[in-house]
C-alpha atoms as a PDB file:
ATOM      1  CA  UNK A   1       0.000   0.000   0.000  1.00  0.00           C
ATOM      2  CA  UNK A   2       2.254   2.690  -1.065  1.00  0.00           C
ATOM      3  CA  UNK A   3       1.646   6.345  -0.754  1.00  0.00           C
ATOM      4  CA  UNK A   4       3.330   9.571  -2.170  1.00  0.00           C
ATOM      5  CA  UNK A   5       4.816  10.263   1.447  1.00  0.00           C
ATOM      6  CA  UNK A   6       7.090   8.701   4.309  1.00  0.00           C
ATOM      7  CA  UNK A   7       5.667   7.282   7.110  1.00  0.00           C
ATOM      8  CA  UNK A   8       7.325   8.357  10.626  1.00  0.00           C
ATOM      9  CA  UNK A   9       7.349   5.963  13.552  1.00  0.00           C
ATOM     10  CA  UNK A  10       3.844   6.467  14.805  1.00  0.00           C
ATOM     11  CA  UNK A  11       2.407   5.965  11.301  1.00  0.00           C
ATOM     12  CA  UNK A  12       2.042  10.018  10.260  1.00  0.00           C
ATOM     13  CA  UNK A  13       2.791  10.670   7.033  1.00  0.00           C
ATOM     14  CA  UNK A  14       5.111  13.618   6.085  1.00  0.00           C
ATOM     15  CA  UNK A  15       7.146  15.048   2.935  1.00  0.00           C
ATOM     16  CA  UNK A  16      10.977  14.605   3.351  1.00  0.00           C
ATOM     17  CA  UNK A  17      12.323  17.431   5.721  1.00  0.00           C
ATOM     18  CA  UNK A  18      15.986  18.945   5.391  1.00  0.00           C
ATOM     19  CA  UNK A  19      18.435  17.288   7.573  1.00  0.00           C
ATOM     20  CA  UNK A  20      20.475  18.591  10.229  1.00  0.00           C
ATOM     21  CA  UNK A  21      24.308  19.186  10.517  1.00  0.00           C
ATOM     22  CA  UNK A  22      23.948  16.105  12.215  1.00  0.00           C
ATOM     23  CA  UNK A  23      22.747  14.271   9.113  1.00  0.00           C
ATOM     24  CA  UNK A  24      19.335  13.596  10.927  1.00  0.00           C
ATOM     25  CA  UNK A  25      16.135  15.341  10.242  1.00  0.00           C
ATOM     26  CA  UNK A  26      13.895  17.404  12.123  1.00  0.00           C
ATOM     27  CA  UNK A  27      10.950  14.988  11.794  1.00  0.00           C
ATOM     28  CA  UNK A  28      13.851  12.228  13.166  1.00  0.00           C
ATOM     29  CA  UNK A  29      14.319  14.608  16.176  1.00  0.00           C
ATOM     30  CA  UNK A  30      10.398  15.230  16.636  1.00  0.00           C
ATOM     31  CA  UNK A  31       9.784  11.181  16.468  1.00  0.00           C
ATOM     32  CA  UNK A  32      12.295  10.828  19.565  1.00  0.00           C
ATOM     33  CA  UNK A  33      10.804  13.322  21.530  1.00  0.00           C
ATOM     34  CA  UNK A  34       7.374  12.017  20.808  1.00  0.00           C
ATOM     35  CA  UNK A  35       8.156   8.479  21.508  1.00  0.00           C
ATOM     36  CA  UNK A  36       9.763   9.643  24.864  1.00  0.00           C
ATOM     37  CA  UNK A  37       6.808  11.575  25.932  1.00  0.00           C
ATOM     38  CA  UNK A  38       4.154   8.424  24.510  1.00  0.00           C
ATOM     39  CA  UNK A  39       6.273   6.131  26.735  1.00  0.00           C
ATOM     40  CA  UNK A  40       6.197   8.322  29.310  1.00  0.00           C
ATOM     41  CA  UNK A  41      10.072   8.896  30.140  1.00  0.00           C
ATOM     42  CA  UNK A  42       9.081  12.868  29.354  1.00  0.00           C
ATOM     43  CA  UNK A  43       5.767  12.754  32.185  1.00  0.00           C
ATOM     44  CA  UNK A  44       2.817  14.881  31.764  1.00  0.00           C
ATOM     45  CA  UNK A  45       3.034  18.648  32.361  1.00  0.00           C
ATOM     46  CA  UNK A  46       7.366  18.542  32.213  1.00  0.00           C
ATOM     47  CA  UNK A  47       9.281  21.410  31.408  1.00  0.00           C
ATOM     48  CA  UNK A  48      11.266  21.070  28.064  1.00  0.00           C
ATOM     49  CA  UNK A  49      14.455  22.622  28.366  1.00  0.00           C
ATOM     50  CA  UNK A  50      16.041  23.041  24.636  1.00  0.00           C
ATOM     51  CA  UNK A  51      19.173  22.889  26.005  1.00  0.00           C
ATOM     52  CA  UNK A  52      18.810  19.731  27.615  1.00  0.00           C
ATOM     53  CA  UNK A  53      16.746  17.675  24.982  1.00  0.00           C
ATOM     54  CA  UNK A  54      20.105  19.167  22.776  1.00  0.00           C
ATOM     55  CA  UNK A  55      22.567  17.086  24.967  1.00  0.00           C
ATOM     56  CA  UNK A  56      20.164  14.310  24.942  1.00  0.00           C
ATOM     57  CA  UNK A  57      19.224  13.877  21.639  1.00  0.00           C
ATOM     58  CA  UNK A  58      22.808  15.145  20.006  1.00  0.00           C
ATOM     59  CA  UNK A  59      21.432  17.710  17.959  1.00  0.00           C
ATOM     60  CA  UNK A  60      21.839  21.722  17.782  1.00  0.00           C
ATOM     61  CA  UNK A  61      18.904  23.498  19.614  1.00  0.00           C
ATOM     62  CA  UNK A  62      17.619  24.958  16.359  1.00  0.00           C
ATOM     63  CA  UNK A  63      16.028  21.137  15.387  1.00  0.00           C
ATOM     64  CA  UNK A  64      14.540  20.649  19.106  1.00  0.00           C
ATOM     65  CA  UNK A  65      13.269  23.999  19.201  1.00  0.00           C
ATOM     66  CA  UNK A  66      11.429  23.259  15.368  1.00  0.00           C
ATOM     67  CA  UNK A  67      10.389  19.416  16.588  1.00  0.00           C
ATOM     68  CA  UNK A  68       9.111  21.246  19.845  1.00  0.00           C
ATOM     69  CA  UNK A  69       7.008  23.657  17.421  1.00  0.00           C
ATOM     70  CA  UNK A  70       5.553  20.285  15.484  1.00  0.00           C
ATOM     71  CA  UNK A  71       5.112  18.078  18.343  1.00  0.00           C
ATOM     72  CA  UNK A  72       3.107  21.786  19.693  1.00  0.00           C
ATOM     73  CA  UNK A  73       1.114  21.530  16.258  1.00  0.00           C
ATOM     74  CA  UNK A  74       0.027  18.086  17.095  1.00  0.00           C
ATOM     75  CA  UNK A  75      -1.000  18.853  21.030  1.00  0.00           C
ATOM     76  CA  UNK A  76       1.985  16.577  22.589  1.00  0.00           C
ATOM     77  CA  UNK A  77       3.855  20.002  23.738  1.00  0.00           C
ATOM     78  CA  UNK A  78       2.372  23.030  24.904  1.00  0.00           C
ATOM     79  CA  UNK A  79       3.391  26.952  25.677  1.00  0.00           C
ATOM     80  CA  UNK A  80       2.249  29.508  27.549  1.00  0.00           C
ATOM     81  CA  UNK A  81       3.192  32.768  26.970  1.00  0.00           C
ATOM     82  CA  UNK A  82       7.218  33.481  28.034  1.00  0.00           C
ATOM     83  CA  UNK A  83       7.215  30.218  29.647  1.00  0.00           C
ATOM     84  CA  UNK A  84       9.314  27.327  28.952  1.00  0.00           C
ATOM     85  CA  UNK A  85       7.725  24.706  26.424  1.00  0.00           C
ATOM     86  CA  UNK A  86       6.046  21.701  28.779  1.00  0.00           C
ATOM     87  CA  UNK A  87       4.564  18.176  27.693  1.00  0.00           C
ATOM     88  CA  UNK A  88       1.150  18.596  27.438  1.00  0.00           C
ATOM     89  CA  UNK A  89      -1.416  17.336  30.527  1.00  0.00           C
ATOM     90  CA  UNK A  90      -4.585  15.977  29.465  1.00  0.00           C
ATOM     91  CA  UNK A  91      -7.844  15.525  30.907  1.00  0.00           C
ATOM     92  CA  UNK A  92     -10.732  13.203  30.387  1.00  0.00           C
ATOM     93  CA  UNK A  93     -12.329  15.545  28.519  1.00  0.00           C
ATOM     94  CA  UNK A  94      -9.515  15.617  25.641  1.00  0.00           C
ATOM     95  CA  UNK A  95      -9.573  11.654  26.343  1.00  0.00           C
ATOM     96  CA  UNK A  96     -13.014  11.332  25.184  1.00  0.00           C
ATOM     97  CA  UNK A  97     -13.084  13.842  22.704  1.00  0.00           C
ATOM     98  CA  UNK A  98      -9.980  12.463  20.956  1.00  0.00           C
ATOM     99  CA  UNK A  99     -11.732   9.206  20.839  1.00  0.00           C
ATOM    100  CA  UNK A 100     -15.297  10.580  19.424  1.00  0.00           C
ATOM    101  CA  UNK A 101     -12.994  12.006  16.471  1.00  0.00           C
ATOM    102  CA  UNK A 102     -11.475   8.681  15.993  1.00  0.00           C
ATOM    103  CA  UNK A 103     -14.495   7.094  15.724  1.00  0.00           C
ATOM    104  CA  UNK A 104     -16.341   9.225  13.353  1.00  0.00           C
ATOM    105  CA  UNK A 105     -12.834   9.715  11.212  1.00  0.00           C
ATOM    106  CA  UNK A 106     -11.769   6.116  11.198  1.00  0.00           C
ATOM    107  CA  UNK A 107     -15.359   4.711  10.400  1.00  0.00           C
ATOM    108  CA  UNK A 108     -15.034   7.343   7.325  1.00  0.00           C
ATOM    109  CA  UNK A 109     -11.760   6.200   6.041  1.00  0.00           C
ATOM    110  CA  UNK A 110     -12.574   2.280   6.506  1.00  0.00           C
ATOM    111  CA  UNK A 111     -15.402   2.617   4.542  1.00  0.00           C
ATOM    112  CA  UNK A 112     -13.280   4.986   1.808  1.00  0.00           C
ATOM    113  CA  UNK A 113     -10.888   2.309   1.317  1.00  0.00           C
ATOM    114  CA  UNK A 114     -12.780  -1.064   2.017  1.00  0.00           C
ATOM    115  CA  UNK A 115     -13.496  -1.082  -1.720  1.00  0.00           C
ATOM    116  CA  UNK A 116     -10.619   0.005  -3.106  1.00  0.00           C
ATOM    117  CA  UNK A 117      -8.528  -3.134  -1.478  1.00  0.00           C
ATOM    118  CA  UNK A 118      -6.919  -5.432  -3.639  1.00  0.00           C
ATOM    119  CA  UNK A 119      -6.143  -9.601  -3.475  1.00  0.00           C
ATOM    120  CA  UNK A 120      -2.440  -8.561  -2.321  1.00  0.00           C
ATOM    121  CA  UNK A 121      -3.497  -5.811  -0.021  1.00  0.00           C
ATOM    122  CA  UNK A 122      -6.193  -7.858   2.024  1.00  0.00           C
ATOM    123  CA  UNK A 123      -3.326 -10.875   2.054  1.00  0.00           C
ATOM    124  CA  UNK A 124      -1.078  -8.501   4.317  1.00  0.00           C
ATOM    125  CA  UNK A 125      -4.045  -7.621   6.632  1.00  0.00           C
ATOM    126  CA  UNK A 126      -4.672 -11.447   7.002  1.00  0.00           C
ATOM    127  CA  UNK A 127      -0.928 -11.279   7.782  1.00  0.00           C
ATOM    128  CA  UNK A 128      -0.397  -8.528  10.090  1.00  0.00           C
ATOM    129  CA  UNK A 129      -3.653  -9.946  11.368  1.00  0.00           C
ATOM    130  CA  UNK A 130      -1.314 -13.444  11.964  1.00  0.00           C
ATOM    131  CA  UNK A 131       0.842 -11.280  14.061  1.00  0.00           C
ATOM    132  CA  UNK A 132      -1.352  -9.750  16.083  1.00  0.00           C
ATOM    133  CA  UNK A 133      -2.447 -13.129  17.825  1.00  0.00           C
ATOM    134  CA  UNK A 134       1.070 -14.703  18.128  1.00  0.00           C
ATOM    135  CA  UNK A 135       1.890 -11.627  20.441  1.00  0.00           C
ATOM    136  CA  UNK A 136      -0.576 -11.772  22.217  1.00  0.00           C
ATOM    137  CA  UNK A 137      -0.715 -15.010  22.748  1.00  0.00           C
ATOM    138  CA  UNK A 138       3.262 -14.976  23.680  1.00  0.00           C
ATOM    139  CA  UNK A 139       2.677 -11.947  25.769  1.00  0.00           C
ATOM    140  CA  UNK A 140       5.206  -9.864  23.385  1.00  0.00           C
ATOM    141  CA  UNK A 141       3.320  -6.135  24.076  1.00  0.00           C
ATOM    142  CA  UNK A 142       6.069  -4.212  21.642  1.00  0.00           C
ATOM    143  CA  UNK A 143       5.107  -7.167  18.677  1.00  0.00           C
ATOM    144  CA  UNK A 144       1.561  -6.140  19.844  1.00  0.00           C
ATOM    145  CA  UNK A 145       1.586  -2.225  19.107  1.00  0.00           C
ATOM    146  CA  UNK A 146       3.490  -2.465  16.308  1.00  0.00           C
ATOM    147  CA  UNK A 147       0.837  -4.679  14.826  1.00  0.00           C
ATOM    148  CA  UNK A 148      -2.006  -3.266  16.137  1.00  0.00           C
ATOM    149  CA  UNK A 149      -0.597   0.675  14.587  1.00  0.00           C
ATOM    150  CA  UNK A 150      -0.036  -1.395  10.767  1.00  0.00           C
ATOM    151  CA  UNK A 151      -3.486  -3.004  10.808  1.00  0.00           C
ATOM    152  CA  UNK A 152      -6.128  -0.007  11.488  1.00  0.00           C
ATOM    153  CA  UNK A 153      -3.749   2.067   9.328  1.00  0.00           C
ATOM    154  CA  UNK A 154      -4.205  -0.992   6.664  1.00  0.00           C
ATOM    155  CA  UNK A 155      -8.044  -0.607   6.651  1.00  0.00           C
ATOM    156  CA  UNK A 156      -7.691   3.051   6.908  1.00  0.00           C
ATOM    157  CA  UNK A 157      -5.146   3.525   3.900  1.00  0.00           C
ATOM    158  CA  UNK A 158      -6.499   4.084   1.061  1.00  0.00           C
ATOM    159  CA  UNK A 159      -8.894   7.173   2.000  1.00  0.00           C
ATOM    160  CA  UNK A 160      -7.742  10.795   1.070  1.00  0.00           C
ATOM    161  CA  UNK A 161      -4.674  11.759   1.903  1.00  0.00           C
ATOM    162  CA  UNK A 162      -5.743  15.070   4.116  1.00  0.00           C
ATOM    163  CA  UNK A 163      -8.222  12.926   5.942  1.00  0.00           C
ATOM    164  CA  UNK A 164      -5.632  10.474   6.470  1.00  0.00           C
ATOM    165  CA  UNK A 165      -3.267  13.067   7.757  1.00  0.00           C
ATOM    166  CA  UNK A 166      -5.668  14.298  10.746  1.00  0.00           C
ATOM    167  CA  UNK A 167      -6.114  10.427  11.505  1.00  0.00           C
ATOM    168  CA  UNK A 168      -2.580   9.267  12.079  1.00  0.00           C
ATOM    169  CA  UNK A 169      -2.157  12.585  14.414  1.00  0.00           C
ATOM    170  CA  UNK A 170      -5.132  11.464  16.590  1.00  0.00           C
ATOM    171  CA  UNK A 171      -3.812   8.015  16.538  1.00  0.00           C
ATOM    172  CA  UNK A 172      -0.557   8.866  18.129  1.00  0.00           C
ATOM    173  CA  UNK A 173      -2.517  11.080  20.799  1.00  0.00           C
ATOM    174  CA  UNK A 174      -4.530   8.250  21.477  1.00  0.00           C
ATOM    175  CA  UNK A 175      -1.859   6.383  22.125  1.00  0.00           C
ATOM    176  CA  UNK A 176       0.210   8.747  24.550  1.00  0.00           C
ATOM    177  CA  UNK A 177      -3.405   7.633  26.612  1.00  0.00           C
ATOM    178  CA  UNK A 178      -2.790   4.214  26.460  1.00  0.00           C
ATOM    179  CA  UNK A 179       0.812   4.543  27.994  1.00  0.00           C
ATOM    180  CA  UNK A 180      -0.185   7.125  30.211  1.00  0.00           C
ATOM    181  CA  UNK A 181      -2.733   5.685  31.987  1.00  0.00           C
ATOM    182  CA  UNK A 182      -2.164   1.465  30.899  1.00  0.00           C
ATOM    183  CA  UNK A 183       1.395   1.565  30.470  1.00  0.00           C
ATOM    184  CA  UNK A 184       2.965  -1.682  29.666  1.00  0.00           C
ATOM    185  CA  UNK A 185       0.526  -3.941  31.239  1.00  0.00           C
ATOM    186  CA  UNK A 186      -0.563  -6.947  29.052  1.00  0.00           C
ATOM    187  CA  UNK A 187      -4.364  -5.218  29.167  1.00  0.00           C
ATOM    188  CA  UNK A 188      -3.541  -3.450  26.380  1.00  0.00           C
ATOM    189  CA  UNK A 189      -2.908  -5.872  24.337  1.00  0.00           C
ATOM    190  CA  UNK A 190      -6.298  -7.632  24.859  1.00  0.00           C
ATOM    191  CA  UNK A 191      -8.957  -4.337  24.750  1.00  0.00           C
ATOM    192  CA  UNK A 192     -11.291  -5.744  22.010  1.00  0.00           C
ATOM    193  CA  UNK A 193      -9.003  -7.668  20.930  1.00  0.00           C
ATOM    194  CA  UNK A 194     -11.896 -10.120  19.200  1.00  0.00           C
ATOM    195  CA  UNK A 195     -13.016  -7.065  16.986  1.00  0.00           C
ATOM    196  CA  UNK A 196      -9.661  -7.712  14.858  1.00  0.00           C
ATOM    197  CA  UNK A 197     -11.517 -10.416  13.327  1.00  0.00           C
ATOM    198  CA  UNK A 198     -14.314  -8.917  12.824  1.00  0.00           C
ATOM    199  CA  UNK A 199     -13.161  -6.063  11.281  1.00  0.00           C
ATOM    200  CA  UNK A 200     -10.775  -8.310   8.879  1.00  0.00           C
ATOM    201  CA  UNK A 201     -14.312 -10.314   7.789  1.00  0.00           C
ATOM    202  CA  UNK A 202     -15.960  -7.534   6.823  1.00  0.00           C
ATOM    203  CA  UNK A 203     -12.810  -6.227   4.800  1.00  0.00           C
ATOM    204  CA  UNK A 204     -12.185  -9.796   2.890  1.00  0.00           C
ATOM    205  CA  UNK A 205     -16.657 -10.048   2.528  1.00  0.00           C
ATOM    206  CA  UNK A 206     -16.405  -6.017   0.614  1.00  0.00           C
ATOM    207  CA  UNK A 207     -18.837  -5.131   3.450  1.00  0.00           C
ATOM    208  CA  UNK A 208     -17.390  -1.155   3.971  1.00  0.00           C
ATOM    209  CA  UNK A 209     -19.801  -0.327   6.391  1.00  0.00           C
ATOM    210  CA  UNK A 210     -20.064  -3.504   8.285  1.00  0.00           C
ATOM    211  CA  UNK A 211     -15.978  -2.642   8.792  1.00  0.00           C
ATOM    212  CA  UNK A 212     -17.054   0.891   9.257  1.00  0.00           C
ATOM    213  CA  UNK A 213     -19.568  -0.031  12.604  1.00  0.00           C
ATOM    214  CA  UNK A 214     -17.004  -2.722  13.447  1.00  0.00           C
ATOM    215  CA  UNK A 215     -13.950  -0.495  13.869  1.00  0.00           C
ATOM    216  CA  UNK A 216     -16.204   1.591  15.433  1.00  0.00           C
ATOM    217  CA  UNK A 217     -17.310  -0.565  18.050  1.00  0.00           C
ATOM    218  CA  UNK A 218     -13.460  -1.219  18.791  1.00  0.00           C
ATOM    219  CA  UNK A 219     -12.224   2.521  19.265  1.00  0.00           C
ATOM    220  CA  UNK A 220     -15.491   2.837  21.658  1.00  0.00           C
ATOM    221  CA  UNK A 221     -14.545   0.068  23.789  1.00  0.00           C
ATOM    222  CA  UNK A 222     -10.947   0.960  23.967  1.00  0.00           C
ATOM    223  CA  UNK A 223     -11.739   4.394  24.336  1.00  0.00           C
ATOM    224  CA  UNK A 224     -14.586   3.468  27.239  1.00  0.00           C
ATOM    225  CA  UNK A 225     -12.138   1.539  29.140  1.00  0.00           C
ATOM    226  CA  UNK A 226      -9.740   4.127  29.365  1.00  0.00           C
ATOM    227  CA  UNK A 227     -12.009   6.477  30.446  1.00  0.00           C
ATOM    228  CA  UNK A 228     -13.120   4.160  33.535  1.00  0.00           C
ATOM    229  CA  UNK A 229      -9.122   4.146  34.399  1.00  0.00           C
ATOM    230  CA  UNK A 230      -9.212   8.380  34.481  1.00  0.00           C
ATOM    231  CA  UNK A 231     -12.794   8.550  35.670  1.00  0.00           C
ATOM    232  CA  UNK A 232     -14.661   5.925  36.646  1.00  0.00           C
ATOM    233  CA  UNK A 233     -17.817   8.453  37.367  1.00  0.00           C
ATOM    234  CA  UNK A 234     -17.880   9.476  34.276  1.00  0.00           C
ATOM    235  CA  UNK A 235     -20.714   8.256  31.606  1.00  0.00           C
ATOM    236  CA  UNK A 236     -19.407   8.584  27.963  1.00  0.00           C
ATOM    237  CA  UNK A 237     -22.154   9.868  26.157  1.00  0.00           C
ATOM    238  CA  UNK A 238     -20.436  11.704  23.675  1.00  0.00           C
ATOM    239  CA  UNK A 239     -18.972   7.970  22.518  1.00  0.00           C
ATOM    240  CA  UNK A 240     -21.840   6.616  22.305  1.00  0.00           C
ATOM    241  CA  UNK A 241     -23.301   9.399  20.602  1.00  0.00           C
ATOM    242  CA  UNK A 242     -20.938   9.124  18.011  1.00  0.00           C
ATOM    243  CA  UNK A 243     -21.507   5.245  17.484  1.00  0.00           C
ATOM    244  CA  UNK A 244     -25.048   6.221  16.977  1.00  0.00           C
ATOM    245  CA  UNK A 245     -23.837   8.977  14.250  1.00  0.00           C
ATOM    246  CA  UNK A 246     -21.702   5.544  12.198  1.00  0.00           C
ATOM    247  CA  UNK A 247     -24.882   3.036  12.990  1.00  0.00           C
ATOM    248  CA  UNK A 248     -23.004   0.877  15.094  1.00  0.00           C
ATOM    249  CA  UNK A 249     -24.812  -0.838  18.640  1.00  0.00           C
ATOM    250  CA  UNK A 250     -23.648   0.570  21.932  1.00  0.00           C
ATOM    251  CA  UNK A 251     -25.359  -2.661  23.605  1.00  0.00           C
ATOM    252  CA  UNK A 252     -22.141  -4.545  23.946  1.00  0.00           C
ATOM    253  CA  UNK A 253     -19.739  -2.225  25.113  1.00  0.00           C
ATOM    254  CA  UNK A 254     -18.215  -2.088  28.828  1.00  0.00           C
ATOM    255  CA  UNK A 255     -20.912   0.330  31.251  1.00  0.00           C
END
């Protein structure tokens, strides 16, 4: 499934960036930082000192302070005024409203490219597919996300390019969540897991909006439980408001 653009670590797309006197690119920089504050070594709310990440990262502070400016763009960083950039804090609020536009954005782009996929393309979702249940069922958590990241952007791929591009960035967001608040534990592996299946079914059966409700479905429940973690008082009714919006059944997910 090739595209006009290089993929970065998390899966977002992005034109080829000038490089560094270090021979590395800015994006290269941003990716490290992001992947530092996903996995939580850089915690919520932070300071980001330009000199510091400089000596960390090996790079002049004119690339950190530009990756600091992308990963600001994309709601990882934030900064006040004449303060010191800071990893963004997040609330339950941006939890649940990251995972309403995931839902409504995904369901779109499934259902965009469910009818475009070829013999050869739905052959390396049955694959990645594969992979998904040997790590999980050998515990492997880094096999897991890396698997988990290649299939939804597998069903996903083939929808416009701009729509694409707002995707990938709430993807990565929604994954800082997962680490923040689920870390490396092996329940991350196994949210919905099932609805793999059933989302690969509808792809190989042509049914677009069957994969549509079913990837649907999945985000909610992911999204649901993670919400119970941050605030177990909290009803999501703006999830299941925007299941209603795709036509898929709240019936099933977790209360």
């Amino acid at each position: 499934m090739a595209t006009g653009n290089r993929e970065d670590a998390q899966g977002l797309s992005a034109a080829t960036p000038p490089r560094t006197r270090e021979g590395r690119t800015v994006i290269e920089v941003r990716d490290q930082i992001r992947s530092a504050i996903i996995a939580g070594d850089l915690a919520p709310g932070a300071p980001l000192s330009s000199e510091k990440l400089s000596a960390t990262y090996g790079v002049s502070r004119t690339p950190i302070r530009e990756a600091l400016r992308l990963l600001q763009e994309e709601g990882f960083v934030t900064v006040a005024s004449n303060q010191r950039p800071r990893v963004a804090t997040w609330s339950s609020d941006e939890l649940e409203a990251v995972f309403v536009q995931r839902i409504l954005l995904t369901a779109i782009c499934t259902s965009l490219t469910i009818p475009r996929l070829s013999t050869i393309e739905l052959d390396e979702i049955r694959t990645i597919l594969e992979t998904l249940t040997r790590a999980e069922e050998e515990g492997d958590h880094d096999a897991w996300r890396r698997a988990d990241i290649r299939f939804h952007a597998a069903h996903t791929a083939l929808a416009p390019a701009a729509l694409l591009a707002d995707l990938q960035k709430l993807n990565a967001r929604a994954l800082m969540f997962r680490y923040m608040w689920l870390g490396q534990r092996s329940s991350t592996m196994t949210l919905s897991f099932d609805d793999h299946d059933t989302i690969y079914e509808a792809c190989v059966a042509g049914d677009a909006y069957g994969a549509a409700n079913a990837v649907a479905h999945h985000l909610a429940t992911v999204g649901i439980t993670l919400l119970a973690r941050v605030d177990p008082a909290r009803e999501p009714t703006a999830v299941r408001e925007a299941l209603r919006y795709v036509g898929a059944s709240s019936t099933t997910l977790p209360l």
